[in-house]
Protein backbone atom coordinates (compact mmCIF):
# COMPACT_ATOMS: atom_id res chain seq x y z
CA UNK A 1 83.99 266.63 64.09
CA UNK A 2 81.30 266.63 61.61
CA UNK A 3 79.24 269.13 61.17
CA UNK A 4 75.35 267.07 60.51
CA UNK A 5 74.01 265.39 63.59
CA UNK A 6 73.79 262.28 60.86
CA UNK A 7 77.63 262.57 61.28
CA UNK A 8 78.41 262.89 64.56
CA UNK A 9 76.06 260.23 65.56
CA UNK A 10 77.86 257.32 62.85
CA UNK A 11 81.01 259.21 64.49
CA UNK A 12 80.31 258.20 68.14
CA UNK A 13 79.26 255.11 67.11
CA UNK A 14 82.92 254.07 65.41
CA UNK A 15 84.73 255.57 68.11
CA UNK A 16 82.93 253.27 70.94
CA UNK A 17 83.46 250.47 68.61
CA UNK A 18 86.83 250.99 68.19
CA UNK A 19 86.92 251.57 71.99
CA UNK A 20 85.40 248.11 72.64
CA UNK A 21 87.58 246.27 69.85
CA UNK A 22 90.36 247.42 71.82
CA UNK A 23 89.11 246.16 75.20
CA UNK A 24 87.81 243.09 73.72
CA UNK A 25 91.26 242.21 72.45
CA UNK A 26 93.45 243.47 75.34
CA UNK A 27 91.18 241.01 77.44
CA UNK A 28 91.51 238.23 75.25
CA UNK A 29 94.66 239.04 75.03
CA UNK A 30 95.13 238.70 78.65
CA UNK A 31 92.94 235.82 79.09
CA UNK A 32 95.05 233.54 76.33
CA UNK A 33 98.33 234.37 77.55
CA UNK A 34 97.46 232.98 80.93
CA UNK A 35 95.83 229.92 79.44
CA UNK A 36 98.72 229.53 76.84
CA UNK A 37 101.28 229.40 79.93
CA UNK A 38 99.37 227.16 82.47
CA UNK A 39 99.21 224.74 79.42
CA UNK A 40 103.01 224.93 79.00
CA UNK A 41 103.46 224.59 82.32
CA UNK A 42 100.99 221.57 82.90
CA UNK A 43 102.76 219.94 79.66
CA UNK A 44 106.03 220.50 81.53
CA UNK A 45 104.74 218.90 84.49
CA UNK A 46 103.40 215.52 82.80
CA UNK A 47 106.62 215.18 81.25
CA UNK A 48 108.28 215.13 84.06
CA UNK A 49 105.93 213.08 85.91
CA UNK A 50 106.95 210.42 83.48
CA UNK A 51 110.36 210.37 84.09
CA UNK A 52 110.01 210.69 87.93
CA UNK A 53 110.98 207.02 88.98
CA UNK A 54 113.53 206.66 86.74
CA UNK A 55 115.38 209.77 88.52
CA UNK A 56 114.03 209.07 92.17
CA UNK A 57 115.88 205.19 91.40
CA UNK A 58 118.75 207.39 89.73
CA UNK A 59 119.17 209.35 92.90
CA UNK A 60 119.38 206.67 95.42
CA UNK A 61 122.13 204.58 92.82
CA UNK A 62 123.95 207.86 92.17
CA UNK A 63 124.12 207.98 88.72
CA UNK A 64 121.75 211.08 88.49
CA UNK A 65 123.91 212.77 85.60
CA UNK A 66 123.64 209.77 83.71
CA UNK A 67 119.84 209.55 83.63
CA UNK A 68 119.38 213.08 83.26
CA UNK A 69 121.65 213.04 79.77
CA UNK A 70 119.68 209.95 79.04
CA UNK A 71 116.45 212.09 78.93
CA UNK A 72 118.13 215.03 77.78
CA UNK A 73 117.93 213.00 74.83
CA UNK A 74 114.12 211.90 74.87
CA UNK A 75 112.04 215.01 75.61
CA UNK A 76 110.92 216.89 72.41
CA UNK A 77 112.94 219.71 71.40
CA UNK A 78 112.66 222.55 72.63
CA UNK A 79 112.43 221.93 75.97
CA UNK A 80 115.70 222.17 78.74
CA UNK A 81 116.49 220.15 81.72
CA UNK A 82 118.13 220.89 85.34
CA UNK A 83 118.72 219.75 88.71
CA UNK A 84 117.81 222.18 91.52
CA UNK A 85 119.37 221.89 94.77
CA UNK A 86 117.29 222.69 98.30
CA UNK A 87 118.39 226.02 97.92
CA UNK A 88 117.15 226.55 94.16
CA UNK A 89 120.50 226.71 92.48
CA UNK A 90 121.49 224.40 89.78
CA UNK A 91 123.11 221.46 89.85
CA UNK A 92 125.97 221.23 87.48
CA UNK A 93 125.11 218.01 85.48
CA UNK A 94 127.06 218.69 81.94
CA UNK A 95 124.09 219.68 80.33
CA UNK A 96 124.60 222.40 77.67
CA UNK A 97 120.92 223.99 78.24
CA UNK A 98 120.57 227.74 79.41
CA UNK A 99 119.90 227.79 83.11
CA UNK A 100 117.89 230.43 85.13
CA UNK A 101 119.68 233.60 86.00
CA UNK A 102 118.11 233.52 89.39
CA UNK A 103 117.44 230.76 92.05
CA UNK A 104 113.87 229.01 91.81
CA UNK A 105 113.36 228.19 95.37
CA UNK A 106 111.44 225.15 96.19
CA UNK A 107 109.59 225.65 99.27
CA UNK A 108 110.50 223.29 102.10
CA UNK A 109 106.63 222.52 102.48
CA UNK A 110 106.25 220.79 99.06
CA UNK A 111 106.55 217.13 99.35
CA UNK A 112 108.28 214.32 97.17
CA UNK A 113 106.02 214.42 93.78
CA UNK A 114 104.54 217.82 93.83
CA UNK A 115 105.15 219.89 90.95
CA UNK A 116 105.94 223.86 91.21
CA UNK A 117 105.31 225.61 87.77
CA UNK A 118 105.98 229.69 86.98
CA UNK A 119 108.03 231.87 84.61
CA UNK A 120 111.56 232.81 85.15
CA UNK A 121 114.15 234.62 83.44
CA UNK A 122 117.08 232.34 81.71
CA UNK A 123 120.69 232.83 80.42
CA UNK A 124 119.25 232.95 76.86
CA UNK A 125 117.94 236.21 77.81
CA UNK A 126 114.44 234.84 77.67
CA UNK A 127 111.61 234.32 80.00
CA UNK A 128 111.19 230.42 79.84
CA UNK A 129 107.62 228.68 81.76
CA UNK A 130 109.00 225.70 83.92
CA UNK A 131 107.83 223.06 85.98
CA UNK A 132 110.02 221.77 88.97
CA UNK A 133 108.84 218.07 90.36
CA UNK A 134 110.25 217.83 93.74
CA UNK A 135 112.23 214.26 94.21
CA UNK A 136 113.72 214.60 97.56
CA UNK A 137 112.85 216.10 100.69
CA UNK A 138 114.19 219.19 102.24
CA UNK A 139 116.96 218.70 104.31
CA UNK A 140 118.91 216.39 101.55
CA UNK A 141 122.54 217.41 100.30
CA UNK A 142 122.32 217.50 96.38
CA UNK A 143 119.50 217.67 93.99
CA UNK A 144 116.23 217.98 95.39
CA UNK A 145 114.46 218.75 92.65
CA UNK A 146 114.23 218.36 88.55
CA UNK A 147 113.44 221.68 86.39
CA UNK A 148 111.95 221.15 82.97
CA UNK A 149 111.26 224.45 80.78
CA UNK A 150 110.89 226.08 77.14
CA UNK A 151 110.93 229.76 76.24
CA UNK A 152 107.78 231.55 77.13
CA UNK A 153 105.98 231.91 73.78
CA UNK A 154 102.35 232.51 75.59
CA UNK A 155 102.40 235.88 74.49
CA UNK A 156 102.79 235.10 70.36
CA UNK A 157 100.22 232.64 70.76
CA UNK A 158 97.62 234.83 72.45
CA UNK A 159 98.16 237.56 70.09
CA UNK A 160 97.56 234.71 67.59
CA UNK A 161 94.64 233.79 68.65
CA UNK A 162 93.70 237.04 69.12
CA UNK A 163 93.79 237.70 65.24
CA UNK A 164 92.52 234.96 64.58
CA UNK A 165 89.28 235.97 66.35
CA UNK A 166 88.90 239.35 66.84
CA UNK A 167 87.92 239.91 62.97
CA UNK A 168 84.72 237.81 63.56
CA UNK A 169 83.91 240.53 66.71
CA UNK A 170 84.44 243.33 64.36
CA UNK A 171 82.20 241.78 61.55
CA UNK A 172 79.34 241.22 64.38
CA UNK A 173 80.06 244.65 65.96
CA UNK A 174 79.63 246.38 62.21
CA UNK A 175 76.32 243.87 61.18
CA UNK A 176 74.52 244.43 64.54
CA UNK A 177 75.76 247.81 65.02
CA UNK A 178 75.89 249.86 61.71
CA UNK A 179 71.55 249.50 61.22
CA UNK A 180 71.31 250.15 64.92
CA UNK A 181 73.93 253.72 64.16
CA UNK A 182 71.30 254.09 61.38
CA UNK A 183 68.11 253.66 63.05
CA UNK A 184 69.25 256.18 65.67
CA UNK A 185 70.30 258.86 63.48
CA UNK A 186 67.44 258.63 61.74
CA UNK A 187 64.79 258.89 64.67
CA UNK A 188 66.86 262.03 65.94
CA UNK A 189 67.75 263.70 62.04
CA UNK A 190 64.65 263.43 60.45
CA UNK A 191 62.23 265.21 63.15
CA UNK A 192 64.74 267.71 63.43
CA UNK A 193 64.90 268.86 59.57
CA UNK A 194 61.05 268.53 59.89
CA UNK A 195 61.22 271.14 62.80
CA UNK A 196 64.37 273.24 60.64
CA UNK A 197 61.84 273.64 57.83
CA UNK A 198 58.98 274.49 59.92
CA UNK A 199 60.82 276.99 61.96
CA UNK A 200 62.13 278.74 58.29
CA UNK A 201 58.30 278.86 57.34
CA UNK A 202 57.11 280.47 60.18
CA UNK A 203 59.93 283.27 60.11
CA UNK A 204 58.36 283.80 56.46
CA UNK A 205 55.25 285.74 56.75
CA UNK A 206 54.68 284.92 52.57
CA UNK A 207 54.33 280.90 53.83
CA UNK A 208 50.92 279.18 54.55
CA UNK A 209 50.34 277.94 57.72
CA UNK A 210 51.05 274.44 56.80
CA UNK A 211 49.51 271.09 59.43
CA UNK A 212 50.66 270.38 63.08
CA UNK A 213 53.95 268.58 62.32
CA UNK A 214 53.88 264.78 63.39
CA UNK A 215 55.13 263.96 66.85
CA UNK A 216 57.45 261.26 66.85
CA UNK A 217 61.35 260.51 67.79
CA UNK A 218 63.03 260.00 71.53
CA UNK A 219 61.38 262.10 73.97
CA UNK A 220 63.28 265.58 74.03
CA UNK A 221 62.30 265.58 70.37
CA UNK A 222 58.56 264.90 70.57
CA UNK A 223 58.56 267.32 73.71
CA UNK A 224 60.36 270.36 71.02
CA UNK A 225 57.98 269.28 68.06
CA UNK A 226 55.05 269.51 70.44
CA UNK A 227 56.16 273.18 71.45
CA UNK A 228 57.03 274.15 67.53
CA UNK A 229 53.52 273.16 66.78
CA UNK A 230 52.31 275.32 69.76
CA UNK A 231 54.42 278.37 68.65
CA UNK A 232 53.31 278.01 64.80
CA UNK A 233 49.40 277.70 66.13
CA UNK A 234 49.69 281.03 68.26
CA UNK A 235 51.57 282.77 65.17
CA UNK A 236 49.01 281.90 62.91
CA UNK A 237 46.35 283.32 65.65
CA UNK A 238 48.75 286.16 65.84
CA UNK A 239 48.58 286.58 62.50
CA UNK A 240 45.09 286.33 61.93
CA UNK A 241 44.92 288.97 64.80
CA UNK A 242 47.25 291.21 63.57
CA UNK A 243 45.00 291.23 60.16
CA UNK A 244 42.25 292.10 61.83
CA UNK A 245 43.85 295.07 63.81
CA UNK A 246 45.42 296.39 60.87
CA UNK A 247 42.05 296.43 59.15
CA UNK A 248 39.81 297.91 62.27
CA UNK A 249 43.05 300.33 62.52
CA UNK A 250 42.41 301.82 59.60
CA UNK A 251 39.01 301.77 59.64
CA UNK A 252 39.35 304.14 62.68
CA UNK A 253 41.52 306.34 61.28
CA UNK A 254 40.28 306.31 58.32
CA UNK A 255 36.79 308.40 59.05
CA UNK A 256 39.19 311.24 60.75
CA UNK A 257 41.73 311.96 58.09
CA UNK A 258 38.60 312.13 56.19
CA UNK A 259 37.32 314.35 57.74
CA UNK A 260 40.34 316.37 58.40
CA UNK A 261 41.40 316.20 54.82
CA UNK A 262 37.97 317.26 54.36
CA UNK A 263 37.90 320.62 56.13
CA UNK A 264 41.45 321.38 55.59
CA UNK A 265 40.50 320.97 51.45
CA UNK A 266 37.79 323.62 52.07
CA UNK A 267 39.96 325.69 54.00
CA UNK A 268 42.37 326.19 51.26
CA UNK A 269 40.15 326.76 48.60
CA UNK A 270 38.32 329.18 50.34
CA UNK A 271 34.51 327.06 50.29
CA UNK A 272 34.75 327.69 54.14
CA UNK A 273 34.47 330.81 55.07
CA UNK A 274 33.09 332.52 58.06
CA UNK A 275 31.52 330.35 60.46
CA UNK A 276 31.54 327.90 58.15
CA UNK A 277 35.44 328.11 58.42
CA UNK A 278 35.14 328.31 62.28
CA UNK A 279 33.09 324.63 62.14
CA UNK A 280 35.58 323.57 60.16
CA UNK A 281 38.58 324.34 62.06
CA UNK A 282 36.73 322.63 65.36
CA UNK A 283 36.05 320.00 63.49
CA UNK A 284 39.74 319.60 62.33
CA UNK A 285 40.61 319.92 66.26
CA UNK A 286 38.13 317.50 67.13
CA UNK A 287 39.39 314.74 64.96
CA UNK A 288 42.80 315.88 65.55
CA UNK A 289 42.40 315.48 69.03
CA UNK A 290 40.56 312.16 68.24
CA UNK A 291 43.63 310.50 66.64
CA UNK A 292 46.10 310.88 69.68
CA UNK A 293 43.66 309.59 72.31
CA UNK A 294 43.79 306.30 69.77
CA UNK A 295 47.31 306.81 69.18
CA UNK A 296 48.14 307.25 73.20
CA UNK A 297 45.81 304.16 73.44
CA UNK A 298 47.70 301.97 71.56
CA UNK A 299 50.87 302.84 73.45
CA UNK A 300 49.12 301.90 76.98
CA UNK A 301 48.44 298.77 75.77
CA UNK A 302 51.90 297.94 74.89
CA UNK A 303 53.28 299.61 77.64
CA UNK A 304 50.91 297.76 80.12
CA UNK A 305 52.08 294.10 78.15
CA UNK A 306 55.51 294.75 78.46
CA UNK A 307 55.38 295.78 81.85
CA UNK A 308 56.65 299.37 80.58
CA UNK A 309 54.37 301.15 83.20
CA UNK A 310 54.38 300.04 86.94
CA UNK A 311 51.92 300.13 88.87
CA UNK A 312 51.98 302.15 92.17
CA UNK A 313 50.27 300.53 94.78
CA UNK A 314 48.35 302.05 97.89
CA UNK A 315 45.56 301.76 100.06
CA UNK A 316 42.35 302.49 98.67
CA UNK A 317 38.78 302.53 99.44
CA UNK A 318 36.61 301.41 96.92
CA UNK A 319 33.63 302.78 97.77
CA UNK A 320 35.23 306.16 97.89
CA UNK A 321 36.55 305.94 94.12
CA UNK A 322 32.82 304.95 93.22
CA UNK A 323 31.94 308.00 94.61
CA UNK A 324 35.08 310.22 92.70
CA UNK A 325 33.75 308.73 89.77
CA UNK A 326 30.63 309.26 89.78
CA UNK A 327 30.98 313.05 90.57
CA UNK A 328 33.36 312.61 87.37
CA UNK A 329 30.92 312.14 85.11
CA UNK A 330 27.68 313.91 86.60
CA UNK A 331 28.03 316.79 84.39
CA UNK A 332 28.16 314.67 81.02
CA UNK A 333 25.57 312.44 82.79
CA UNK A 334 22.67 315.12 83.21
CA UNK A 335 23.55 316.56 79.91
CA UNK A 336 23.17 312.93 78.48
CA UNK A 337 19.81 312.69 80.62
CA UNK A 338 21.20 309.61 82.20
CA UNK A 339 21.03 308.48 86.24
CA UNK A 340 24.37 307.93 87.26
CA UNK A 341 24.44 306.88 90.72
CA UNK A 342 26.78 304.84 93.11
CA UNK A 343 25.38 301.42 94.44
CA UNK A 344 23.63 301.71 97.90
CA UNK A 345 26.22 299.81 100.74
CA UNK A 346 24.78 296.84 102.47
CA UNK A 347 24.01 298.29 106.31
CA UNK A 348 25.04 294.67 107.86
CA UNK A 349 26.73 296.15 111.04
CA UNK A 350 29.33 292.96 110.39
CA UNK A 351 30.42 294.06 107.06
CA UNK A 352 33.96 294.68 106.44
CA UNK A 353 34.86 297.96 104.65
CA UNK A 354 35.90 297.93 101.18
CA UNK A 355 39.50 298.36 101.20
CA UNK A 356 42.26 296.91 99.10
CA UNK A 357 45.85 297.84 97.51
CA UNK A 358 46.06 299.11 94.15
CA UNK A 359 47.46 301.95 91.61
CA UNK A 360 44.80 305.01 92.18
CA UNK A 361 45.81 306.45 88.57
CA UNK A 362 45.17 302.60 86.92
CA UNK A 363 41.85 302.03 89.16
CA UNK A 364 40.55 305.78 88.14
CA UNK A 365 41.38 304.78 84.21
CA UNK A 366 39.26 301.45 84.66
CA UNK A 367 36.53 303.06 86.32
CA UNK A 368 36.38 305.78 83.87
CA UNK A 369 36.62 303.27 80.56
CA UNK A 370 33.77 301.51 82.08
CA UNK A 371 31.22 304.23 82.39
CA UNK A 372 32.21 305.83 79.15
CA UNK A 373 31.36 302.59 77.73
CA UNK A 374 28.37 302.29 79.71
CA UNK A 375 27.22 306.06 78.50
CA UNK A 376 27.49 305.33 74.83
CA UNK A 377 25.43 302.25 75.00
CA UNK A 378 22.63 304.02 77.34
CA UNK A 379 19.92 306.61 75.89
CA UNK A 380 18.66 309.36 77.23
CA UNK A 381 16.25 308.67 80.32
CA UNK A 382 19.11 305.31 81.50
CA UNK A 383 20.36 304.51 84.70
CA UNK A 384 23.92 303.83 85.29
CA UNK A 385 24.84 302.21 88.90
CA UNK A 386 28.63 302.04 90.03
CA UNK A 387 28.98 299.00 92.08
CA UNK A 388 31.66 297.63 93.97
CA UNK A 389 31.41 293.84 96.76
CA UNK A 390 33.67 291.64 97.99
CA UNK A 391 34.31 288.43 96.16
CA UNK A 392 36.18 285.15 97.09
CA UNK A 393 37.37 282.37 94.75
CA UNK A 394 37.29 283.71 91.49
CA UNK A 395 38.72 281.65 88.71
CA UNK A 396 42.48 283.70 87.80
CA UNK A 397 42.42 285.90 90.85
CA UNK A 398 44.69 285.23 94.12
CA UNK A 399 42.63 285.18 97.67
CA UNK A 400 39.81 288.03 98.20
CA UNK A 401 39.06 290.70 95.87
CA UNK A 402 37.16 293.43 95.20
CA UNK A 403 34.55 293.39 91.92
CA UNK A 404 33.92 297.00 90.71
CA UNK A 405 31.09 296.64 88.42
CA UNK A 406 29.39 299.12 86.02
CA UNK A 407 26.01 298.13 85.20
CA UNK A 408 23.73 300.13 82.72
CA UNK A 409 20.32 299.66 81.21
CA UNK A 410 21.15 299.70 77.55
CA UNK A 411 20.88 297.20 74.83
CA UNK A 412 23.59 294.69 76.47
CA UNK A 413 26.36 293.08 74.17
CA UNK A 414 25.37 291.12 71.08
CA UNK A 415 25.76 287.52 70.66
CA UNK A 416 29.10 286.38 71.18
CA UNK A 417 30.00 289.69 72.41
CA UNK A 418 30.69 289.54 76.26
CA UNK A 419 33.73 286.60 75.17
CA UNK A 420 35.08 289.19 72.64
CA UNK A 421 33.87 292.82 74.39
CA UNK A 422 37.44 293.02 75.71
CA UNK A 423 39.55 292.72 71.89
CA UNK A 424 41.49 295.74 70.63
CA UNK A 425 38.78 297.34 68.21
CA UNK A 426 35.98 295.01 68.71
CA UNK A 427 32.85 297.07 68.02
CA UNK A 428 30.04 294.61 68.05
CA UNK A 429 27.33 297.08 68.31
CA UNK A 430 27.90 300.52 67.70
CA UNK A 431 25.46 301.78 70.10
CA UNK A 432 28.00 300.17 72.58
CA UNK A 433 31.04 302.35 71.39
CA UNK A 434 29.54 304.51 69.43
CA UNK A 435 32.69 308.00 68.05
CA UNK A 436 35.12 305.47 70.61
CA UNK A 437 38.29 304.04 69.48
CA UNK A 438 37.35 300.40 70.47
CA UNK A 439 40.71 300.13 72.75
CA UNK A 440 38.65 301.37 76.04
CA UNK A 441 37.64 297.86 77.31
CA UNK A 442 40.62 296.53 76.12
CA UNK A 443 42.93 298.76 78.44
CA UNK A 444 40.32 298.14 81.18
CA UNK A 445 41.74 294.27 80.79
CA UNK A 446 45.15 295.29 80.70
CA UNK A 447 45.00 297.10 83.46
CA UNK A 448 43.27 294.61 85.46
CA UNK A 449 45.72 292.08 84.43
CA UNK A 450 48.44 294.18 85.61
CA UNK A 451 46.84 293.95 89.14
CA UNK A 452 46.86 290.34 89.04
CA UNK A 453 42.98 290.45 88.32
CA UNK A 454 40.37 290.10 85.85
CA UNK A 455 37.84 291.52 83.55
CA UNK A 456 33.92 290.58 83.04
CA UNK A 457 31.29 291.09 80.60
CA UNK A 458 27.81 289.67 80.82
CA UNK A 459 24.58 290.38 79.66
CA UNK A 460 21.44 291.23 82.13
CA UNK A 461 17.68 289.99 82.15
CA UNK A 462 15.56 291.37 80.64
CA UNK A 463 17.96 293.98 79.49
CA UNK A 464 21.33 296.06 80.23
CA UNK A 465 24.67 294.64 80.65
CA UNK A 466 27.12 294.20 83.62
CA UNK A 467 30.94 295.11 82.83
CA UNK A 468 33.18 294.20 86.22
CA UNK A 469 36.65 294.41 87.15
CA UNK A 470 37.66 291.93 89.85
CA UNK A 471 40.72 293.06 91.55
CA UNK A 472 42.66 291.33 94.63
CA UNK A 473 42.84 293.20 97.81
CA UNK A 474 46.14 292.33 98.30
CA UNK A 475 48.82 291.95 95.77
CA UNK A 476 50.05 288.28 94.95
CA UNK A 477 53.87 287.96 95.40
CA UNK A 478 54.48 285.46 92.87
């Protein structure tokens, strides 16, 4: 088997050729033998027909042997003669021509002048084509019947024939075929070495991103280039995004090893001493301390994309976590000089209380990411309200949820920054994330992904900003 597609393809193609040269021929083959003998026989026939009133006149004189040597001697050579009797045997005339091993009946139906043709086997040891023209009728003592015959050569002539033409099929079959073979393996080889050396260049990070790659070829193919070209598009945003986290990762870890390099410098050399030494060694904790809640950040991330850490799901009220929350933060609220408060409940005596199914851990983590984002972007004398309402029919979220919202009073996001507020390390103003790591929003998505919901950022007239988290109240099977 060959090992390009190029190969196999030509490959196929010569086998079914070969395949249909061989059918081709054992059907002509077939065919010509059968016309071959029916002409033999039909010859055999009008030859006798020609000498049938001579005989019929022989039989009634009785000198049947005589005419039948007499046109022993007049048919072309070749061909034998005999006298069948009712029952099919042969007449002993003194003819020196092989006679059938077997009886060739004549059935009592035919009538004076019809002509029964076939094959039978002869003392010669081979298959001779006859025709028998009947002269008497049935019930008649003697001959009843005169067999002409010559050796069955149908089969040499088919096979003849056969040569003779099948050459011209196999020059068509090669002209018509061969460009066809070529055309094929073309249309199938070419957009797969196109796809073979895109797929090498995107497995080599040192390769530029190079156009979408042309779609083109029998459907399976244009249906794998068109998912190739997908694949190299969402590296090269992959890419691009990696970049960029790299770059915001070590600008956030930069400013603490700083610092900690910093302090510990002074430390060592003995510059800090006394309190000085005490600030120092907070200040080493702090940043410390700092650096794992980004490090442990990261990790939820990934753990929350890979589905690394389920979610454990029970009833929950919503206005009751509003309320935990808020009692939370109170203390860092009043020493921030901000109004944190929980959204006043609607007093319809028809409305439904907030209740759905979700992971009290995961909901407490959202919640809290939200108002610490909300405190760093609000200044001292700022409201923060916790809000949570029923919502139907929200665009990624399965049946009735439940949107938590945190809404402050502070600058709101910049331009462009409510469509990029949830990105790992996307600080668009820092009086929005101020000491932060940048990953707090961004696990607030995750996390509301993992509940089969979604995450909101908008901007507020005239000013503040509205951060939500739109959760289903009941978890979506599929």
């Amino acid at each position: 088997m060959p090992a390009s597609l190029t190969g196999r393809i030509i490959a196929a193609f010569g086998l079914l050729a070969v395949v249909l040269w061989l059918a081709i021929g054992a059907t002509m083959f077939v065919v010509l033998r059968g016309l071959h003998a029916d002409a033999t026989s039909s010859s055999l026939a009008d030859i006798a027909q020609t000498f049938a009133v001579r005989l019929r006149g022989a039989v009634a004189d009785g000198e049947v042997r005589r005419v039948v040597n007499q046109i022993r001697g007049e048919v072309t050579a070749g061909v034998t003669i005999h006298l069948l009797a009712a029952g099919g045997q042969v007449v002993d005339v003194g003819l020196p021509d092989p006679a059938p091993t077997l009886p060739i009946t004549i059935p009592t139906a035919m009538r004076i002048g019809d002509t029964l043709t076939g094959t039978a086997p002869f003392a010669d040891g081979q298959t001779h084509d006859y025709a028998a023209l009947v002269l008497r009728g049935p019930n008649v003592a003697g001959s009843r019947a005169i067999l002409l015959s010559s050796v069955d050569r149908s089969g040499a002539d088919a096979l003849r024939d056969v040569g003779r033409s099948l050459p011209i099929v196999i020059l068509v079959t090669i002209l018509v075929g061969a460009p066809l073979g070529l055309v094929l393996s073309r249309s199938v080889a070419r957009p797969l070495e196109r796809l073979a050396r895109r797929t090498s260049e995107l497995v080599d990070p040192t390769a530029p991103a190079g156009p979408p790659l042309p779609v083109g070829g029998p459907k399976e193919v244009r249906q794998l280039t068109e998912r190739v070209n997908a694949v190299a598009a969402e590296l090269a945003r992959s890419r691009a995004r990696e970049g960029e986290l790299l770059a915001d990762l070590r600008h956030d870890l930069r400013t603490p090893l700083t610092v900690i390099g910093g302090y510990a410098a002074a430390l060592a050399d003995g510059t800090a001493t006394g309190q000085s030494a005490e600030r120092a060694a907070a200040a080493i904790v702090e940043e410390t301390a700092r650096l794992e809640r980004l490090v442990a950040q990261l990790g939820a991330i990934e753990r929350l994309r890979t589905g690394a850490d389920a979610l454990h799901l029970e009833p929950i009220d919503a206005v009751g976590v509003l309320a935990t929350t808020a009692a939370r933060f109170a203390s860092a609220a009043r020493a921030a000089g901000i109004d944190l408060a929980v959204a006043d409940e609607p007093n319809s005596p028809n409305a439904a209380p907030l209740a759905l199914a979700a992971d009290r851990l995961a909901l407490d983590r959202i919640l809290g990411n939200l108002v610490d984002n909300a405190m760093a972007a609000t200044s001292a004398g700022g409201t923060i309200r916790l809000e949570a309402r029923r919502v139907d029919d929200v665009a990624g979220v399965h049946g009735p949820a439940i949107a938590f919202a945190v809404v402050d009073d502070g600058p709101g996001f910049p331009p462009g920054g409510t469509d990029r507020a949830f990105e790992r390390f996307y600080r668009g103003d820092a009086s929005r994330t101020g000491p932060g790591s940048g990953l707090g929003l961004s696990i607030v998505r995750e996390l509301a992904r993992a509940h089969g919901g979604t995450a909101i950022a908008e901007n507020l007239v005239p000013r503040g900003a509205r951060v939500s988290v739109v959760v289903p109240m009941q978890p979506h099977e599929s």
